[in-house]
C-alpha atoms as a PDB file:
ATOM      1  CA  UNK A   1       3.938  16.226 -29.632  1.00  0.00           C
ATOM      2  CA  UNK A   2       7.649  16.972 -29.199  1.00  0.00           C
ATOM      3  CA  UNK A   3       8.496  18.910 -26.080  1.00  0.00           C
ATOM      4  CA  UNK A   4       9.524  22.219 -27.092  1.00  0.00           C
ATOM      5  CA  UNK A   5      13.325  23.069 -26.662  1.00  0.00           C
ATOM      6  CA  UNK A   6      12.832  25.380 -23.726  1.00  0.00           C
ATOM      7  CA  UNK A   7      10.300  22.649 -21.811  1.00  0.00           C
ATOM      8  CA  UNK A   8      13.689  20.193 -22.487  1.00  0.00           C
ATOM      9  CA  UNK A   9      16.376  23.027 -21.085  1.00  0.00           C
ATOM     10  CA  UNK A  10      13.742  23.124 -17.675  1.00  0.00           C
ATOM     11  CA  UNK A  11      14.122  19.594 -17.666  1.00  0.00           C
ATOM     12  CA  UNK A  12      17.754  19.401 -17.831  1.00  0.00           C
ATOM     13  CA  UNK A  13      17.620  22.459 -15.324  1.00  0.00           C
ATOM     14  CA  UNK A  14      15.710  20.587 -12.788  1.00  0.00           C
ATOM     15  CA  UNK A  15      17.601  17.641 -12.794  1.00  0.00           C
ATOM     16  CA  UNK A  16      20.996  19.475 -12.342  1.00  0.00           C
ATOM     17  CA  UNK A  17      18.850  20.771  -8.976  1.00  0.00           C
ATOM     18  CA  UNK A  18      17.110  17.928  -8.113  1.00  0.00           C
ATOM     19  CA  UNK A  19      19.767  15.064  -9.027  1.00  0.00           C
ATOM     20  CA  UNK A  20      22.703  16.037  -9.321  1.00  0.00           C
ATOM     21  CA  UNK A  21      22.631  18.734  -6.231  1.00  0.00           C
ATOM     22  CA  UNK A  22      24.608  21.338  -8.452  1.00  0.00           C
ATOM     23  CA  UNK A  23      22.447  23.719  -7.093  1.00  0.00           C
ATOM     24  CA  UNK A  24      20.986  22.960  -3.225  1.00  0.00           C
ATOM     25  CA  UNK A  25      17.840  25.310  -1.955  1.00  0.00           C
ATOM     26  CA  UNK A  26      18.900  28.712  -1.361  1.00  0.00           C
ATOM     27  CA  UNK A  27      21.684  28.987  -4.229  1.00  0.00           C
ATOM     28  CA  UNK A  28      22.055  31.258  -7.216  1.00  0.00           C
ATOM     29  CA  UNK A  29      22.221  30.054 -10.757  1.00  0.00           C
ATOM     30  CA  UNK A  30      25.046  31.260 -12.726  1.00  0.00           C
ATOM     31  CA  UNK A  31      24.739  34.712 -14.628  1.00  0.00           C
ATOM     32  CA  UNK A  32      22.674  34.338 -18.099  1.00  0.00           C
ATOM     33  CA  UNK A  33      25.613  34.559 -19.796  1.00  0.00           C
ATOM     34  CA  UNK A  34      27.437  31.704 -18.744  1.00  0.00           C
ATOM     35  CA  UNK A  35      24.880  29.634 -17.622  1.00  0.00           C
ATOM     36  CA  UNK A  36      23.241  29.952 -21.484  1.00  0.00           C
ATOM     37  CA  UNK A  37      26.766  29.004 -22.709  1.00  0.00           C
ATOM     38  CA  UNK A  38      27.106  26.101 -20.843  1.00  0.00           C
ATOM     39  CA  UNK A  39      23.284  24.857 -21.455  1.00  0.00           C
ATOM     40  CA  UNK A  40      24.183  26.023 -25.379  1.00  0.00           C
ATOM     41  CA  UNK A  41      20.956  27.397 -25.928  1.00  0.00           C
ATOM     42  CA  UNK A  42      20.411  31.598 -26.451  1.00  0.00           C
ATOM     43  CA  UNK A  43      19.274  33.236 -23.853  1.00  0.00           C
ATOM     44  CA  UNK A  44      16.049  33.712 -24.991  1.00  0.00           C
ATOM     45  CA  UNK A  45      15.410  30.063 -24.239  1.00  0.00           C
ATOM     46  CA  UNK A  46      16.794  30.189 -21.284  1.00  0.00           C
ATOM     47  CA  UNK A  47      14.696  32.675 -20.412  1.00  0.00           C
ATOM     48  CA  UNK A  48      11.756  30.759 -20.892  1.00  0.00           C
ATOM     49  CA  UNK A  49      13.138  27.179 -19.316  1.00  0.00           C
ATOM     50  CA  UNK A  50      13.778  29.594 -15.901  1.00  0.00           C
ATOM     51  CA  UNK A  51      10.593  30.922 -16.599  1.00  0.00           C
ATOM     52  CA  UNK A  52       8.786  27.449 -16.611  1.00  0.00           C
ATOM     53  CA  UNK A  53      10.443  26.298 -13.298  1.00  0.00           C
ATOM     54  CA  UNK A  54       9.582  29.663 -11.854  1.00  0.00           C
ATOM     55  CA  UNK A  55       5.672  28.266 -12.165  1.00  0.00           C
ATOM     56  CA  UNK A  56       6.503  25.134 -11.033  1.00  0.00           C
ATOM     57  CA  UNK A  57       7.913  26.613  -7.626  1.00  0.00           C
ATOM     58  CA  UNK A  58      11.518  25.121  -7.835  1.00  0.00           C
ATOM     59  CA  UNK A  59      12.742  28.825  -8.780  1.00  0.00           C
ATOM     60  CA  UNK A  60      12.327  32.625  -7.775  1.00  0.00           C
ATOM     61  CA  UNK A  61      14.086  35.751  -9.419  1.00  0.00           C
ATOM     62  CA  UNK A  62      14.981  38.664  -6.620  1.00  0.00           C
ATOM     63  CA  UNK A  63      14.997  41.936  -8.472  1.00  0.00           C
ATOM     64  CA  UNK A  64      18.802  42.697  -8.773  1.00  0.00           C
ATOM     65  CA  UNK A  65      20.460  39.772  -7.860  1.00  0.00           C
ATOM     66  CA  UNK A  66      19.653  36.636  -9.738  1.00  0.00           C
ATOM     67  CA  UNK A  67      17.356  33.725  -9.943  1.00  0.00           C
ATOM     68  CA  UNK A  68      17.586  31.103  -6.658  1.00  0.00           C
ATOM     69  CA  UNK A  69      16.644  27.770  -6.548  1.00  0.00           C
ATOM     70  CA  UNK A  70      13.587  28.316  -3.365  1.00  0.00           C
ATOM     71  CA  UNK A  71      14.712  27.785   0.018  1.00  0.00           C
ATOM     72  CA  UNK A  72      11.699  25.946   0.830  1.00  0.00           C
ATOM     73  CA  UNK A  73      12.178  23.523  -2.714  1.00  0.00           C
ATOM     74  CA  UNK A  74      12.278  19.689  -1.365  1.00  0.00           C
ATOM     75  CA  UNK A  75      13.685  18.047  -4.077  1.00  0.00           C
ATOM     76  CA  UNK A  76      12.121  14.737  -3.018  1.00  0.00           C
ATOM     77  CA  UNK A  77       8.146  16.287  -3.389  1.00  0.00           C
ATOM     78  CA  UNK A  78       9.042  17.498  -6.859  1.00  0.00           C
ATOM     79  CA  UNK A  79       8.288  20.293  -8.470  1.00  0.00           C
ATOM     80  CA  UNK A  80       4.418  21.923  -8.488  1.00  0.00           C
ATOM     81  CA  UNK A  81       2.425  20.621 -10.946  1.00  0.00           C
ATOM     82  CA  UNK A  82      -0.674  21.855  -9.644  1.00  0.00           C
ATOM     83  CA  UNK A  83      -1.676  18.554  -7.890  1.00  0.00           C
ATOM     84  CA  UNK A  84      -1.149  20.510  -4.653  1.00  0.00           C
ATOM     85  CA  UNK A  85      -4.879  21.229  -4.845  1.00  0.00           C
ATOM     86  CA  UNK A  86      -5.939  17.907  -5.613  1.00  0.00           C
ATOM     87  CA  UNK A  87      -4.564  15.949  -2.548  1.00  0.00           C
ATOM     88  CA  UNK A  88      -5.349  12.423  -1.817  1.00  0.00           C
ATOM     89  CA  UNK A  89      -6.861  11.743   1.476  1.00  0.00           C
ATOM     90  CA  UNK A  90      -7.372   7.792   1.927  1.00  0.00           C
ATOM     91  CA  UNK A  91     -10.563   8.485   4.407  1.00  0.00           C
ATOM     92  CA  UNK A  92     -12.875  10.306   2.238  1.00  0.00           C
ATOM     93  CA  UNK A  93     -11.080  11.518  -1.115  1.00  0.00           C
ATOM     94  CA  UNK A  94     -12.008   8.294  -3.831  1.00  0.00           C
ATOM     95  CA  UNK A  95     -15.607   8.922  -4.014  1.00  0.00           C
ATOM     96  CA  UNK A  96     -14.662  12.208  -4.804  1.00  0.00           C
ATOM     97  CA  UNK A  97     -11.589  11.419  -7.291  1.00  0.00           C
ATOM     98  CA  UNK A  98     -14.149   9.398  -9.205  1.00  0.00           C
ATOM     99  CA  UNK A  99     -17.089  12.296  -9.196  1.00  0.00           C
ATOM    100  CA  UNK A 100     -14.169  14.231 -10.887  1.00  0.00           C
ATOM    101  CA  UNK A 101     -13.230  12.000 -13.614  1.00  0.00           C
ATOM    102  CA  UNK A 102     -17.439  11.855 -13.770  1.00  0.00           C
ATOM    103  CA  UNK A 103     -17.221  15.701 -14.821  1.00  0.00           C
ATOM    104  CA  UNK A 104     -13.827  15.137 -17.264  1.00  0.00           C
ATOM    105  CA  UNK A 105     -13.581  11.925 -18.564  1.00  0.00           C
ATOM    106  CA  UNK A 106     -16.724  10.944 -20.573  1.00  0.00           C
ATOM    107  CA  UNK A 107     -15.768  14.482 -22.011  1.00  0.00           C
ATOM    108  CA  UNK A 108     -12.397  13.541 -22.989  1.00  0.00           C
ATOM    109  CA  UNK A 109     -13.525   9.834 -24.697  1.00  0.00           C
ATOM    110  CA  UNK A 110     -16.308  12.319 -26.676  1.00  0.00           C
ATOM    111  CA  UNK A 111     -13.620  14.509 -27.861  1.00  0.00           C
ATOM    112  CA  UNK A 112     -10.641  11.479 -28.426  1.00  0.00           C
ATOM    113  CA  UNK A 113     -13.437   9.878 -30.597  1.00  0.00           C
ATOM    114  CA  UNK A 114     -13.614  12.638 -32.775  1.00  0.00           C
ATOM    115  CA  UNK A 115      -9.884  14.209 -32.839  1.00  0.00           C
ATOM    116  CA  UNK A 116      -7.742  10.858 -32.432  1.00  0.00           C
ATOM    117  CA  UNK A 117      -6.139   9.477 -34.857  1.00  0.00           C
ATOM    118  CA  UNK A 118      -5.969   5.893 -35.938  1.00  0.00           C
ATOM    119  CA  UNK A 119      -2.663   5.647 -34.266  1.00  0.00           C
ATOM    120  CA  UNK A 120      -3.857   6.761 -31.267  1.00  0.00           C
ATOM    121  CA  UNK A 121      -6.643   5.434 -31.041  1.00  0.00           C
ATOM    122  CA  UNK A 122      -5.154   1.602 -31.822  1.00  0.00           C
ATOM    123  CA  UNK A 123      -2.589   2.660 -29.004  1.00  0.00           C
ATOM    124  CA  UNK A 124      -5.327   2.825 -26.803  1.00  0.00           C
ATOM    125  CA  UNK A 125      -6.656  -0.441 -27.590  1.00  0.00           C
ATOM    126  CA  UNK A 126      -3.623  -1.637 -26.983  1.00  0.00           C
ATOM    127  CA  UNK A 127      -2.971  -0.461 -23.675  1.00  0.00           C
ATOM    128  CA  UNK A 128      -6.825  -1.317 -22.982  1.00  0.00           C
ATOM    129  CA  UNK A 129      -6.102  -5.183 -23.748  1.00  0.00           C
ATOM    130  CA  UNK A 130      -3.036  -5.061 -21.345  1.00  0.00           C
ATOM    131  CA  UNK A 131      -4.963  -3.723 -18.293  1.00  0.00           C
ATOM    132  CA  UNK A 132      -7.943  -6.236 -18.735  1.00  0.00           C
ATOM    133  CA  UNK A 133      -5.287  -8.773 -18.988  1.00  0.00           C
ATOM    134  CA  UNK A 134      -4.105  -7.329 -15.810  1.00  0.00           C
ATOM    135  CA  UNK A 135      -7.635  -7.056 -14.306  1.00  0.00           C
ATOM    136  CA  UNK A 136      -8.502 -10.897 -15.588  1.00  0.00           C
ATOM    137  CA  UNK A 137      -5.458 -11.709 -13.583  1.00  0.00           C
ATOM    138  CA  UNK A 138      -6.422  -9.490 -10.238  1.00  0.00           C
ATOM    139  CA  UNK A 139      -2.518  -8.061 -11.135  1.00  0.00           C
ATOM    140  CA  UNK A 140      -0.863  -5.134 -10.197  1.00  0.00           C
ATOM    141  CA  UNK A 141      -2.626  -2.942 -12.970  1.00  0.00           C
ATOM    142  CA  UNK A 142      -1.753   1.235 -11.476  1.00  0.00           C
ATOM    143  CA  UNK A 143       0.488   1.840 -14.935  1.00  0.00           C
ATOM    144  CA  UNK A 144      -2.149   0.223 -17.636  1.00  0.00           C
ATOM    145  CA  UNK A 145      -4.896   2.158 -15.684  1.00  0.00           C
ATOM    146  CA  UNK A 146      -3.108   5.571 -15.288  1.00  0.00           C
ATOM    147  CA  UNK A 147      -1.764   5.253 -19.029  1.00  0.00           C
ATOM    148  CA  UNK A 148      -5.363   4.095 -20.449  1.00  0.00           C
ATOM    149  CA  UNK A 149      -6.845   7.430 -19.837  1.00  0.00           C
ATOM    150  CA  UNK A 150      -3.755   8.943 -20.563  1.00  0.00           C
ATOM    151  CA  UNK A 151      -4.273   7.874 -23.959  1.00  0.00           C
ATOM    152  CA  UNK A 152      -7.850   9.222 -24.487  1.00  0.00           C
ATOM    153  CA  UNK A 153      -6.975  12.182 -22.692  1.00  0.00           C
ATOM    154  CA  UNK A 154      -3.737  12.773 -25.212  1.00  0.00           C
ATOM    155  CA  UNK A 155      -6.091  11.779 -28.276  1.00  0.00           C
ATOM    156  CA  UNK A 156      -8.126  14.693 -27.294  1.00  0.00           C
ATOM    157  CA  UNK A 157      -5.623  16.959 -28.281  1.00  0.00           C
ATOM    158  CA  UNK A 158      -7.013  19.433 -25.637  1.00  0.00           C
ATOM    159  CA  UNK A 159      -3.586  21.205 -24.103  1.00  0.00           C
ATOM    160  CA  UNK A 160      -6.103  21.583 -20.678  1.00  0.00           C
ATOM    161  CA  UNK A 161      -6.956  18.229 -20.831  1.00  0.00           C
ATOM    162  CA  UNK A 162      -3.674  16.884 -20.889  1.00  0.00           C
ATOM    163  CA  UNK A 163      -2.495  19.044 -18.276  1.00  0.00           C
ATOM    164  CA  UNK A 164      -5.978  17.770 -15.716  1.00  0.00           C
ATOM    165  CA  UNK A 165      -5.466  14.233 -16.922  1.00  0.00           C
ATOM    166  CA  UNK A 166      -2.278  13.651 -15.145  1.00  0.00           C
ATOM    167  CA  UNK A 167      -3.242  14.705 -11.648  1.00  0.00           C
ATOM    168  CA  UNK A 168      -6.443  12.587 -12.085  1.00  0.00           C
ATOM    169  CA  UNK A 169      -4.327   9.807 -12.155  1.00  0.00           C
ATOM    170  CA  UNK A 170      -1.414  10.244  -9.973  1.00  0.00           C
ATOM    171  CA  UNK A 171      -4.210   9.594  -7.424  1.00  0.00           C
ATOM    172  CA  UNK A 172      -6.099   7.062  -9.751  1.00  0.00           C
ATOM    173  CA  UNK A 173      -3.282   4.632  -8.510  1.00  0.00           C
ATOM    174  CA  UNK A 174      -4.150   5.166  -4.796  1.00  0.00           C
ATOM    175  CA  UNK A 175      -7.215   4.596  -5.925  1.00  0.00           C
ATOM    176  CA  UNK A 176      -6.708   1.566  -7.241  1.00  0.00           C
ATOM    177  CA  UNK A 177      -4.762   0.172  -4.707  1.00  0.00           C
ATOM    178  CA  UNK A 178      -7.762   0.924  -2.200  1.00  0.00           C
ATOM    179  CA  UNK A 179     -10.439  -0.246  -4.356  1.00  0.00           C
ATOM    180  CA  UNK A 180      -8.155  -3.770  -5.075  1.00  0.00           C
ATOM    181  CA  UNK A 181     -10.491  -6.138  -2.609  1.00  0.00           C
ATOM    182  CA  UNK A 182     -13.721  -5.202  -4.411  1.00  0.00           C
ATOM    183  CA  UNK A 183     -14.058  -7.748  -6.999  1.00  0.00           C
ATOM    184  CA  UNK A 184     -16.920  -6.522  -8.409  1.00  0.00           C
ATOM    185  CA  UNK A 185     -15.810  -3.054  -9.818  1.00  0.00           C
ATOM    186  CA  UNK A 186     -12.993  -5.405 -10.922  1.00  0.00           C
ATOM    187  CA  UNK A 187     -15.296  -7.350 -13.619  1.00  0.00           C
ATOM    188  CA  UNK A 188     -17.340  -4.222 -13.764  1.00  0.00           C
ATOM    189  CA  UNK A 189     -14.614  -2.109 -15.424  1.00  0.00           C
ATOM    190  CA  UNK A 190     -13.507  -5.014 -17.200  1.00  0.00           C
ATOM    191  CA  UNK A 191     -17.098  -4.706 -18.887  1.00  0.00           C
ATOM    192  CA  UNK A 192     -16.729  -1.147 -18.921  1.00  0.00           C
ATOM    193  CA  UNK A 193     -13.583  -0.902 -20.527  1.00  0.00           C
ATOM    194  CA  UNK A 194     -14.440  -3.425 -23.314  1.00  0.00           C
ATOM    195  CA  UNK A 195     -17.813  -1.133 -24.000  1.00  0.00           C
ATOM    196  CA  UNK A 196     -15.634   1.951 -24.057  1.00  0.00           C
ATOM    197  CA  UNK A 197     -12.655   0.612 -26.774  1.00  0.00           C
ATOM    198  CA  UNK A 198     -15.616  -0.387 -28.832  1.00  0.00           C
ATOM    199  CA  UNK A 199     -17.244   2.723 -29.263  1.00  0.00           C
ATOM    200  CA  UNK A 200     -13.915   4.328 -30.080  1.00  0.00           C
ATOM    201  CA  UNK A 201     -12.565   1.958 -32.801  1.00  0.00           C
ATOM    202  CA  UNK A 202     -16.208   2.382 -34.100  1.00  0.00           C
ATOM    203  CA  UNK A 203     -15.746   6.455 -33.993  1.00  0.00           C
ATOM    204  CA  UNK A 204     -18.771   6.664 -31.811  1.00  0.00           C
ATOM    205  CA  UNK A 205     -18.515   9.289 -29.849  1.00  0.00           C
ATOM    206  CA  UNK A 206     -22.018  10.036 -28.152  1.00  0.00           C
ATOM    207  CA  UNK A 207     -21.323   6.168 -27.383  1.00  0.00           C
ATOM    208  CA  UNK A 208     -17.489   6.212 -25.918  1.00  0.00           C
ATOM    209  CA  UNK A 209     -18.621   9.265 -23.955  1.00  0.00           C
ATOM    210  CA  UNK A 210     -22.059   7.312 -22.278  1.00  0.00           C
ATOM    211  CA  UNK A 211     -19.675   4.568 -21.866  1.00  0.00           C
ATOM    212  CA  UNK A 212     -16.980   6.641 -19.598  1.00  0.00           C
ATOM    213  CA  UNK A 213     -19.821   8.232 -17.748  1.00  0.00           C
ATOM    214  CA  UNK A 214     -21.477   4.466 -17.023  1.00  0.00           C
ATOM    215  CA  UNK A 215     -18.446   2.887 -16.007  1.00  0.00           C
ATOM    216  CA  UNK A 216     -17.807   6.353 -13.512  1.00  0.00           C
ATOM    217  CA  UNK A 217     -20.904   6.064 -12.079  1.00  0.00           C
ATOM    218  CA  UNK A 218     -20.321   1.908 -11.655  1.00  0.00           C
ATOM    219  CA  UNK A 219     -17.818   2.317 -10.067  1.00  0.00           C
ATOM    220  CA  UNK A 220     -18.924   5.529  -7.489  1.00  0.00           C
ATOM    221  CA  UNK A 221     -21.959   3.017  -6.933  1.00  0.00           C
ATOM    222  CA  UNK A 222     -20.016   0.207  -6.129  1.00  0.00           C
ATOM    223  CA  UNK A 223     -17.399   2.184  -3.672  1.00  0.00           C
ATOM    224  CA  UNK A 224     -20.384   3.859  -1.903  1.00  0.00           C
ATOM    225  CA  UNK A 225     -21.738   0.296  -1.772  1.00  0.00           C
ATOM    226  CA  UNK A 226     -18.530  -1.670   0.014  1.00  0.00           C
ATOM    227  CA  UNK A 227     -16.308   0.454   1.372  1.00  0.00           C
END
């Protein structure tokens, strides 16, 4: 889905902060009036774009004077996307990671099943085949894994979902990087995988969604097991 033109205008915002250092921590943004004129949006949309980086904790609006970048903003953690929750802790956190894709995911193959279309769901198939290329190969596989259950997670067309999905697997590639020596989850989720794209192109959803929760709990099993 196209972002909306507001979502784009908090983009271009954001990168006038966090690239080009037009505005450091601490500063004001210009007035509505000009700053709408040189964005050339209304100022209803601008509204809205300041709004959106307001949530995301890059900028605050004091009563009477104007909206500020944060002082405490670090351009090089990015804005909030409420990950901060879900941090990674290499010691104890992938067990856990996977328990919560266990809750979500065999959910969100269920639901991508059912609401996907035949676009989507041949772009997941797509992006399947690349990562078990990758894991036939033992290659660097993070961006085929994190964008594999993007895809079902997208096909879902679940706005929540969408919005989870990504956290899950910003850490997913920790994850994977952790989990790289154990060569049996590798030619388990192969397996998995395989079971998984079959059940979608077939539009069986009770099956993708047994599938996603078998190849969770493989792979929980196997972790517990070996590491």
């Amino acid at each position: 889905m196209p972002k909306a033109l507001s979502e784009m205008i908090s983009d271009d915002i954001y990168a006038m902060i966090a690239e080009g250092n037009m505005f450091p921590p601490g500063s004001k943004l210009p007035n509505e009036i000009e700053f709408s004129n040189r964005l050339n949006v209304n100022r209803a949309t601008l509204r809205v774009a300041i709004r959106i980086l307001v949530t995301k904790g890059v900028l605050e609006i004091k009563r009477g004077k104007g909206t500020f970048v944060r002082e405490d903003f670090n351009p090089e953690k990015g804005p909030r996307d409420g990950g901060e929750i879900f941090q990674f802790n290499e010691e104890a956190a992938i067990k856990d990671l996977y328990e919560m894709r266990l809750v979500i995911e065999p959910e969100a193959a269920y639901l991508a099943t059912i609401r996907g279309s035949e676009n989507e769901i041949k772009n997941i198939i797509k992006i399947g085949m690349a990562l078990e290329k990758k894991l036939i190969e033992n290659g660097e596989r993070v961006k085929e894994e994190q964008e594999f259950h993007k895809a079902i997670a997208k096909a879902t067309h679940n706005e929540y979902m969408n919005k989870i999905m990504p956290i899950l697997v910003r850490d997913m590639g920790k994850a994977v990087h952790v989990t790289f020596k154990i060569e049996e989850l590798r030619y388990e989720t192969i397996r998995d995988h395989r079971l998984i794209m079959d059940f979608l192109e077939r539009r069986d959803a009770e099956g993708a969604k047994a599938a996603m929760r078998l190849h969770m709990v493989h792979a929980i099993k196997l972790m517990t097991e070996r590491t």
